[in-house]
Protein backbone atom coordinates (compact mmCIF):
# COMPACT_ATOMS: atom_id res chain seq x y z
CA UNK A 1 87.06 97.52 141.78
CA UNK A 2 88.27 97.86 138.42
CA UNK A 3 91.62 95.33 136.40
CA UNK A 4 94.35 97.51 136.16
CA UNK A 5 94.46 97.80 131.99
CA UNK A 6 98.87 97.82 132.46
CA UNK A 7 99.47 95.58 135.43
CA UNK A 8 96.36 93.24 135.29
CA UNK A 9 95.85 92.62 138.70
CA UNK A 10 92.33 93.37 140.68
CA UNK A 11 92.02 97.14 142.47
CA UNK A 12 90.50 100.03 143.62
CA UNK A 13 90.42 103.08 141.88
CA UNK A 14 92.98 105.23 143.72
CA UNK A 15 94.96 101.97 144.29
CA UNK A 16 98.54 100.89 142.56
CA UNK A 17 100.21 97.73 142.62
CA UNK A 18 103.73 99.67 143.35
CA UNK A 19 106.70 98.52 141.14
CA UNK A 20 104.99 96.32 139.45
CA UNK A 21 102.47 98.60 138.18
CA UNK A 22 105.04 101.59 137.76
CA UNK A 23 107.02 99.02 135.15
CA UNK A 24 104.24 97.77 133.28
CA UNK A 25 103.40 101.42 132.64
CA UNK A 26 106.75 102.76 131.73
CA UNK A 27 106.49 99.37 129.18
CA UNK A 28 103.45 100.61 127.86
CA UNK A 29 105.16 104.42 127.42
CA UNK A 30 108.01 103.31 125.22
CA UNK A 31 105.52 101.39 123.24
CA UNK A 32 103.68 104.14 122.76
CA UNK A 33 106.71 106.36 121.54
CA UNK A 34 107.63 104.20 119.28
CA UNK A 35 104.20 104.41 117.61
CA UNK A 36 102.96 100.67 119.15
CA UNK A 37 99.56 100.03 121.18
CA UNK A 38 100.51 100.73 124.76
CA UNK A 39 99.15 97.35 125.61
CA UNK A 40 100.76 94.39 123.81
CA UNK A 41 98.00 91.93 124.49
CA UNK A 42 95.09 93.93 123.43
CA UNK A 43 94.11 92.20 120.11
CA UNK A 44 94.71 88.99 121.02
CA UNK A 45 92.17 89.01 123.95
CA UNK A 46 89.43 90.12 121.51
CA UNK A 47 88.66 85.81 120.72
CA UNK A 48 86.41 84.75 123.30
CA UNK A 49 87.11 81.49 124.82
CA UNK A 50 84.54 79.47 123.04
CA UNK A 51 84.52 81.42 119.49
CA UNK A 52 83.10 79.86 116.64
CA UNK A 53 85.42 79.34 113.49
CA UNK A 54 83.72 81.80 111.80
CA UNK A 55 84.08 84.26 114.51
CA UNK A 56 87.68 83.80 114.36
CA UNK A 57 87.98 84.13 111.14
CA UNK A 58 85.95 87.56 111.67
CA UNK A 59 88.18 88.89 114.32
CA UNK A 60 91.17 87.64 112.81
CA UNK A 61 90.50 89.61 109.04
CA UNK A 62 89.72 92.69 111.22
CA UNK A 63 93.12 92.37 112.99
CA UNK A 64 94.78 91.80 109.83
CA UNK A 65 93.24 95.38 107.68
CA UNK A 66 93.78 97.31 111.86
CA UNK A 67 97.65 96.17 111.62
CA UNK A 68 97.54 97.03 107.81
CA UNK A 69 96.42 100.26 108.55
CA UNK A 70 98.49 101.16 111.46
CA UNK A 71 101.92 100.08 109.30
CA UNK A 72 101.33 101.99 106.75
CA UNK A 73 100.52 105.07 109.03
CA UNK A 74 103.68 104.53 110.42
CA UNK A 75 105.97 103.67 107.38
CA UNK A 76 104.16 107.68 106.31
CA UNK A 77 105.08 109.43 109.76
CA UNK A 78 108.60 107.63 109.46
CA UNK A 79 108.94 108.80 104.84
CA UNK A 80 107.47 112.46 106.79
CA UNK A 81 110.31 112.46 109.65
CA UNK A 82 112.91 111.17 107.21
CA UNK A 83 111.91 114.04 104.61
CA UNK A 84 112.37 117.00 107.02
CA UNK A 85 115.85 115.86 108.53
CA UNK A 86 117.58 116.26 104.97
């Protein structure tokens, strides 16, 4: 029994949650076509419950330069698309 990584709920392996599951996963499809982590909540789960300040501030900086990085691969694929429509 694995957690469904779109839906969240409890299941089997060849299992799916109908509708629910099917919409999360069409969710996570336009994010990813529009260059965004499939999953929304991904980097805010990475604080465990009872985290330290300093391990928040840990977390937190790495967040911080993987969002960094991630714009500014995007604001180049966007200057890259923009250059070969003219």
């Amino acid at each position: 029994m694995d957690k469904c990584r779109y839906c969240g709920k409890v299941r089997d392996e060849w299992d799916c949650h109908g509708q629910a599951c099917r919409t999360a996963i069409a969710r996570a499809l336009q994010r990813h076509r529009k260059g965004l982590p499939m999953l929304a909540n991904v980097i805010r789960n990475e604080i465990p419950a009872h985290a330290s300040t300093s391990e928040v501030i840990t977390v937190l900086s790495r967040q911080r330069m993987r969002a960094r990085r991630g714009n500014e691969a995007r604001r180049e694929r966007k200057e890259l698309e923009g250059t070969d429509t003219d």
